[in-house]
Protein backbone atom coordinates (compact mmCIF):
# COMPACT_ATOMS: atom_id res chain seq x y z
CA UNK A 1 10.86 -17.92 21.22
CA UNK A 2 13.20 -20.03 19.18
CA UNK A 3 14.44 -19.13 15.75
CA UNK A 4 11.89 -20.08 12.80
CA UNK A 5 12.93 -23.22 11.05
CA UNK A 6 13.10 -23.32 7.10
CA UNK A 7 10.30 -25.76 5.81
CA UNK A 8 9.32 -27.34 2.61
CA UNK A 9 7.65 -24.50 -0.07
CA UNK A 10 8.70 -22.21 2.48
CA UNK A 11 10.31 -18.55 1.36
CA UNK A 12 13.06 -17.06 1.82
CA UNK A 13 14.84 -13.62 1.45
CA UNK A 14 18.21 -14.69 -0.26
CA UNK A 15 20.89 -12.27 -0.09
CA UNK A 16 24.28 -12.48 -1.77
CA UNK A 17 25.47 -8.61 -1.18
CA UNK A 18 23.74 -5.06 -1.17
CA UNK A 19 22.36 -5.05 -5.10
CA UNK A 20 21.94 -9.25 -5.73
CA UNK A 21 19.23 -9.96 -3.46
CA UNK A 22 16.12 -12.37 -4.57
CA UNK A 23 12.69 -14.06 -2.80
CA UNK A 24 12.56 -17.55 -3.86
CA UNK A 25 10.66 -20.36 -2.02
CA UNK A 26 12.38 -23.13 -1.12
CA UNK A 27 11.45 -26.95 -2.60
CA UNK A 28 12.85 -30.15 -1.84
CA UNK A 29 14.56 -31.38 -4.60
CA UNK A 30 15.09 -28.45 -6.66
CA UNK A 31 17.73 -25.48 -6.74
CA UNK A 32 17.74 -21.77 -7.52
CA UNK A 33 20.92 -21.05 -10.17
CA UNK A 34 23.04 -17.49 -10.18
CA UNK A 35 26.06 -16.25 -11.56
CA UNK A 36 27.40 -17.16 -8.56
CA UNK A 37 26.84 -20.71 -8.65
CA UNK A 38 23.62 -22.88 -7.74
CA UNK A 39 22.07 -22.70 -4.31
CA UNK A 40 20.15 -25.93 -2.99
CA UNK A 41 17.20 -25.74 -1.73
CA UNK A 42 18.27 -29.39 0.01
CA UNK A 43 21.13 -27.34 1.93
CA UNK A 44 18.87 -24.55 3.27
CA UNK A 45 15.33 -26.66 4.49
CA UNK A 46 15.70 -27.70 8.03
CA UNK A 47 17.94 -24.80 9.23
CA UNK A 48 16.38 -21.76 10.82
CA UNK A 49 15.83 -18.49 9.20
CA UNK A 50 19.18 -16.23 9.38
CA UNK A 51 20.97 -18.92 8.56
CA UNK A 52 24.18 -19.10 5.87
CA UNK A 53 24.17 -21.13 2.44
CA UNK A 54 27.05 -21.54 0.44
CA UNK A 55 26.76 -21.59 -3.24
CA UNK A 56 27.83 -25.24 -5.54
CA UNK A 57 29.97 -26.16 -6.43
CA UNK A 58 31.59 -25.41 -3.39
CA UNK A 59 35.41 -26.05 -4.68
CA UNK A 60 34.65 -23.81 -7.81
CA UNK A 61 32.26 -21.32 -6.25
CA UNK A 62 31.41 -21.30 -2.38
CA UNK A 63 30.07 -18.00 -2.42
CA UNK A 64 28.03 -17.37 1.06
CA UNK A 65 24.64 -16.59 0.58
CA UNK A 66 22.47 -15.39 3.92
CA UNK A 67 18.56 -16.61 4.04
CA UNK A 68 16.27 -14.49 5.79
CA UNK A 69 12.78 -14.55 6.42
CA UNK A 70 10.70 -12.53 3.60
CA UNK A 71 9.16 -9.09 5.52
CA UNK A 72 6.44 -7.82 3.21
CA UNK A 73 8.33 -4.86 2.39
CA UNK A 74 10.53 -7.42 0.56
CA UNK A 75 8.01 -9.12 -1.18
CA UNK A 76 6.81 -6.21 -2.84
CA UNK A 77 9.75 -4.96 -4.06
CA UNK A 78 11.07 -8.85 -5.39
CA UNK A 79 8.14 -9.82 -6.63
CA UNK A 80 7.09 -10.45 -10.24
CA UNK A 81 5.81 -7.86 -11.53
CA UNK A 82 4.68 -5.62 -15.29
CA UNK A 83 3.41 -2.15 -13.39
CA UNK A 84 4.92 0.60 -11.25
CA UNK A 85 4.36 -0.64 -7.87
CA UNK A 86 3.58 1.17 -5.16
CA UNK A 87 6.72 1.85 -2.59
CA UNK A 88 6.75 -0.08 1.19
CA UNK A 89 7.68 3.54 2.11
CA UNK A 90 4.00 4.79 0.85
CA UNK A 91 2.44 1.65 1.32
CA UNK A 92 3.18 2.40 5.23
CA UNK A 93 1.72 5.91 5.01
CA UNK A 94 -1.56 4.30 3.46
CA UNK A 95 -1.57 1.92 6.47
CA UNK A 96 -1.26 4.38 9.08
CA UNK A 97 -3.00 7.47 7.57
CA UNK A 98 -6.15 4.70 7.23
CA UNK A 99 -5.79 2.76 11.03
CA UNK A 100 -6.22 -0.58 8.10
CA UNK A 101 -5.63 -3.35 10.71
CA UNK A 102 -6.57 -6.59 11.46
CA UNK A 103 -10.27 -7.73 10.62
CA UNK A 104 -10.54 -4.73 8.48
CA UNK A 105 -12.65 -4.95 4.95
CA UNK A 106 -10.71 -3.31 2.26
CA UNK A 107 -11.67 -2.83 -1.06
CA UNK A 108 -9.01 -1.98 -3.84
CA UNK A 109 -9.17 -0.82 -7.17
CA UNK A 110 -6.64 -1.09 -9.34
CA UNK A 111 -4.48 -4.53 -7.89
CA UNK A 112 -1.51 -4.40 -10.50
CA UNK A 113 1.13 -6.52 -9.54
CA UNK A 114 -1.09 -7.17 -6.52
CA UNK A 115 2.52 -5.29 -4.40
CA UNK A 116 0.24 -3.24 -1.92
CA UNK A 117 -2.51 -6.08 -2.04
CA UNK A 118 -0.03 -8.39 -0.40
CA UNK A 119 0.62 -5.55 1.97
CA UNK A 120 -3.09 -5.43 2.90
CA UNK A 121 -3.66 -8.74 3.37
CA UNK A 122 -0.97 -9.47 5.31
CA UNK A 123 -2.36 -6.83 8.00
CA UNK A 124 -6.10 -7.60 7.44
CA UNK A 125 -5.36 -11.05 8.58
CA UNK A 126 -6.42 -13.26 10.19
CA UNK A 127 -10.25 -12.03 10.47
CA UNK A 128 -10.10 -9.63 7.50
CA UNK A 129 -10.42 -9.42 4.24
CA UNK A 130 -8.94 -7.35 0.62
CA UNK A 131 -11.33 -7.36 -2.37
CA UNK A 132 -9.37 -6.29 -5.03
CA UNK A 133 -10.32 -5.40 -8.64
CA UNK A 134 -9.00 -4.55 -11.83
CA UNK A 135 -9.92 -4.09 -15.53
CA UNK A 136 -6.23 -5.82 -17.39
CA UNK A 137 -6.23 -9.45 -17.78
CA UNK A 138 -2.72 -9.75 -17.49
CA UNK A 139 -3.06 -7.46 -14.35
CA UNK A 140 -5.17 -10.07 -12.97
CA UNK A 141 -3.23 -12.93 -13.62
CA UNK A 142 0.18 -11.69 -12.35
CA UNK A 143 -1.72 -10.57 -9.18
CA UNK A 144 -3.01 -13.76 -8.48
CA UNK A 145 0.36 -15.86 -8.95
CA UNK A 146 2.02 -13.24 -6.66
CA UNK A 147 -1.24 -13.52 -4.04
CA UNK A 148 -0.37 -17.34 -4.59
CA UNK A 149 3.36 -17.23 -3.76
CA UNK A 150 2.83 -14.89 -0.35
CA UNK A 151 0.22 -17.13 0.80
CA UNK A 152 -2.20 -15.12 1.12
CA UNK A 153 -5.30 -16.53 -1.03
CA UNK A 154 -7.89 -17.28 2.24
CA UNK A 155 -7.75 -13.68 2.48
CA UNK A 156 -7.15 -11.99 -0.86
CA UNK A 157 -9.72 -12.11 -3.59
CA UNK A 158 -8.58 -10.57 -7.32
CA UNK A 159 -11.53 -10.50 -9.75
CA UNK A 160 -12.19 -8.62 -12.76
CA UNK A 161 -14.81 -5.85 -12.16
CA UNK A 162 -15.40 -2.55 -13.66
CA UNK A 163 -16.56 0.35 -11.16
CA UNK A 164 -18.21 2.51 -13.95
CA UNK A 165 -20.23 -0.61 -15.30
CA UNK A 166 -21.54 -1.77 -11.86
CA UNK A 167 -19.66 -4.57 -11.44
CA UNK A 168 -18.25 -3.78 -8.02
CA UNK A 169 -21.18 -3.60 -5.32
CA UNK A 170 -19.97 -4.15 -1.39
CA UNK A 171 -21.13 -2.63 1.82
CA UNK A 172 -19.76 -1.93 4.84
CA UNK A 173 -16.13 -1.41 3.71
CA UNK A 174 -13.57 0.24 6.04
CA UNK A 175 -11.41 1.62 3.87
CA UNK A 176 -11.23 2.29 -0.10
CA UNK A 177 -7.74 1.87 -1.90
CA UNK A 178 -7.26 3.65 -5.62
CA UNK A 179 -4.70 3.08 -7.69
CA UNK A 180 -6.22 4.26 -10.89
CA UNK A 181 -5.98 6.75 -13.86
CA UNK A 182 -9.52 8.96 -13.06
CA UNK A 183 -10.29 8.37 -9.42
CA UNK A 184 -12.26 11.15 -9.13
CA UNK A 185 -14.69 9.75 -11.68
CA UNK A 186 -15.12 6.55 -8.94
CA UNK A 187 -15.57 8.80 -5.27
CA UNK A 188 -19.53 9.02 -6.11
CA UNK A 189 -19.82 5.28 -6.95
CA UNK A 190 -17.72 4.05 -3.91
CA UNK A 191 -18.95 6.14 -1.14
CA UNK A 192 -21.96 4.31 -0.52
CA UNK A 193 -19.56 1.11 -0.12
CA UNK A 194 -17.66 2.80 2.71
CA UNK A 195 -18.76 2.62 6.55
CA UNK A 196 -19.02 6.21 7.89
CA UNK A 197 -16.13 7.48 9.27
CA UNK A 198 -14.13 4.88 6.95
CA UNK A 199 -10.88 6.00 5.22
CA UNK A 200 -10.36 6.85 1.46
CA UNK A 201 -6.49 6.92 0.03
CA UNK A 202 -5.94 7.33 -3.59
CA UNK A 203 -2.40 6.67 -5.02
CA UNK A 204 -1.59 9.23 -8.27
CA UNK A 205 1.69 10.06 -9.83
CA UNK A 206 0.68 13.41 -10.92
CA UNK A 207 -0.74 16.60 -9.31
CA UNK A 208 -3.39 17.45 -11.98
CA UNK A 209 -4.74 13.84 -10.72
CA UNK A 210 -4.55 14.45 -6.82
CA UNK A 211 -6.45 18.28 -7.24
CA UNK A 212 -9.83 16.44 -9.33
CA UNK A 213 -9.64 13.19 -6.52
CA UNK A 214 -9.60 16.37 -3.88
CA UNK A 215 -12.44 18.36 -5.49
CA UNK A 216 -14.19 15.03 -5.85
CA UNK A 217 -14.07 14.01 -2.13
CA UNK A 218 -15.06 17.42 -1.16
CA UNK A 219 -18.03 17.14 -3.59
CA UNK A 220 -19.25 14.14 -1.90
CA UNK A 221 -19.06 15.01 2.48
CA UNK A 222 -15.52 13.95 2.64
CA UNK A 223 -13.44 15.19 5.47
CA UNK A 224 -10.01 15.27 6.63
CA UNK A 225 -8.92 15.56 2.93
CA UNK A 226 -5.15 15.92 2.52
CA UNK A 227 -2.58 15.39 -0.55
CA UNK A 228 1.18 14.25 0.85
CA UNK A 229 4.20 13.54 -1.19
CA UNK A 230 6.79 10.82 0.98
CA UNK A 231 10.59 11.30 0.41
CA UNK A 232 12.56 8.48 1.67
CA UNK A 233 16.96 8.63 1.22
CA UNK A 234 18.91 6.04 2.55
CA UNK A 235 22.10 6.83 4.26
CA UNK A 236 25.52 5.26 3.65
CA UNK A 237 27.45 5.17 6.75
CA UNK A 238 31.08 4.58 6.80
CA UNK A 239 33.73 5.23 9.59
CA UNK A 240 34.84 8.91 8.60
CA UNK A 241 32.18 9.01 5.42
CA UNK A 242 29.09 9.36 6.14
CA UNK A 243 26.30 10.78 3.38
CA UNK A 244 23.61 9.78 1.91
CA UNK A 245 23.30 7.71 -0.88
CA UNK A 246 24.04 8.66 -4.71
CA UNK A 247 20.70 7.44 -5.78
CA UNK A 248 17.30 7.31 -3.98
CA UNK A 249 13.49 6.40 -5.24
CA UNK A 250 12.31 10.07 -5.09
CA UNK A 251 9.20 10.68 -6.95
CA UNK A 252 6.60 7.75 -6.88
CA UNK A 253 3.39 9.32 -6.61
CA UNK A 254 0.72 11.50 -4.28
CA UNK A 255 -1.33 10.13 -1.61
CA UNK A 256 -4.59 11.97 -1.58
CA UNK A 257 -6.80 10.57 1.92
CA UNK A 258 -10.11 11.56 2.90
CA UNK A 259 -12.45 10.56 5.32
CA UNK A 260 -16.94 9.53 5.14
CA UNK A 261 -19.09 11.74 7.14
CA UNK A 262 -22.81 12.57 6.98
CA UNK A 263 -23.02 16.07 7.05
CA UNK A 264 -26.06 17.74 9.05
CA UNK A 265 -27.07 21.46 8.72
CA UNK A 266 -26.54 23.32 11.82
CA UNK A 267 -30.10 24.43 13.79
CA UNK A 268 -28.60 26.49 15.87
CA UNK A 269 -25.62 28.78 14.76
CA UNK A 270 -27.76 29.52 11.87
CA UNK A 271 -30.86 30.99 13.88
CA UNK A 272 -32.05 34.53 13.30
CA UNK A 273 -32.78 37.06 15.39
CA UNK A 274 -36.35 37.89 16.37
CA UNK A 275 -36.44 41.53 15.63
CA UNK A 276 -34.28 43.57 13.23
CA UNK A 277 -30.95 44.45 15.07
CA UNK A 278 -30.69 48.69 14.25
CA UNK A 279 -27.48 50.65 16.15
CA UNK A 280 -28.14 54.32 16.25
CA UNK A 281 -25.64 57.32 15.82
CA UNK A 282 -27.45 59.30 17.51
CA UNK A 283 -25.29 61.20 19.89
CA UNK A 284 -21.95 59.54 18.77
CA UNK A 285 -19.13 61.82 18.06
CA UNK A 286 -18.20 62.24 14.46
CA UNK A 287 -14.64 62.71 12.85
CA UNK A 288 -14.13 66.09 10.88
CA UNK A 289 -12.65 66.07 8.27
């Protein structure tokens, strides 16, 4: 398969060196300015993806700028945004803890920055959908202008709704996404949403939050209830120094996941016996003291 080549309102992944990196989409016509000079979009559309741009002026600057294709991952962390987002590196726990895939029916609460709701979508598609929801206008409004910019708006939906008022109602959801301040309060109301056997993942940054979500799920004939914590440290490798790197994204929150089931009492383990069971002593030795 040949190399992808850069359109009109396409994006791209612009990278000048490890920290100065930036998503931008490219328009004919216009130009994206740094301290490094001005890149043209003019220069860039019509060349394939993993191509080289070089900043103008090119007698005063000429720095080298390399265009990539955006992966999600990058969108999420380049994108516009007011909240904490939630990592690629947990966003790809949710995604395989849950099996989400394509033609999946999501339902999130809690879209933010719309960062993980991009990361649905994208593997939802092209059969799926993400129905995300949150309470903060301005929430709302910077999800929808990212959901805009990746594309992804015949498959996302970001509305206002309010689980504790009713305003969320769906059925036959695979999978439930939280990213919320009480999600325990929500397991009761959501559960009828979910399909059985569908996934729950709630993101938290604290543990007080993750032990109520895990009494909460347990409450209501969850199963397969766990609470993980996901590391990631980069390496910097260098002929004869080798280490990891001085600073890392430790901390960003716990992933609680459970799982629907209909629980049935057992009619068999718990049968009694017909007649009273009696051992006797009668002829067994005893100990003396």
């Amino acid at each position: 398969m040949e190399s992808k080549t850069i359109k009109n309102n396409d994006f791209l992944f612009l990278i000048l060196d490890e920290r100065r990196r930036w998503v931008v989409q490219a328009r004919e016509g216009e130009s994206f300015h740094t301290h490094k000079g001005i890149i043209e979009f003019d220069d860039i559309i019509g060349k394939p993806y993993g191509s080289c741009v070089f900043s103008r002026p090119h007698d005063e600057q000429g720095y080298k700028f390399r265009v990539l294709e955006p992966l999600p991952s990058e969108f999420v962390v380049h994108m516009h945004r007011k909240t904490q987002i939630i990592y690629p590196k947990d966003a790809g726990l949710i995604l395989m803890y849950t099996g989400i895939g394509p033609g999946w029916n999501i339902i999130e609460i809690g879209a933010g920055s719309g960062a993980l709701t991009c990361i649905l979508g994208n593997y939802v598609k092209p059969n799926g959908r993400v129905f995300s929801y949150d309470i903060r206008e301005k929430s709302l409004r910077q999800a929808k202008n990212n959901i805009k910019k990746a594309g992804l708006e015949e498959i996302v939906s970001v509305k206002y709704g309010n689980i504790f008022k009713g305003d969320i109602n769906h059925k036959n959801i695979d999978a439930v996404v939280l990213d919320m301040p009480t999600p325990w309060a929500t397991i009761e109301k959501i559960r009828p949403f979910l399909k059985l056997s569908g996934s729950l993942v709630s993101f938290s940054p604290t543990i007080e939050q993750a032990k109520k979500t895990t009494q909460a799920l347990r409450d209501n004939e969850f199963i397969e209830i766990k609470t993980v914590e996901l590391l990631m440290r980069e390496m910097q490798i260098k002929e004869n120094a080798t280490r990891p790197k001085s600073r890392m994204i430790g901390h960003s929150g716990y992933l609680t996941f459970g799982r629907k089931i209909r629980e049935e009492e057992n009619p068999y383990r718990c049968i009694k016996p017909e007649k009273e069971e009696f051992i006797s002593m009668e002829g067994m030795p005893l100990r003396k003291d």
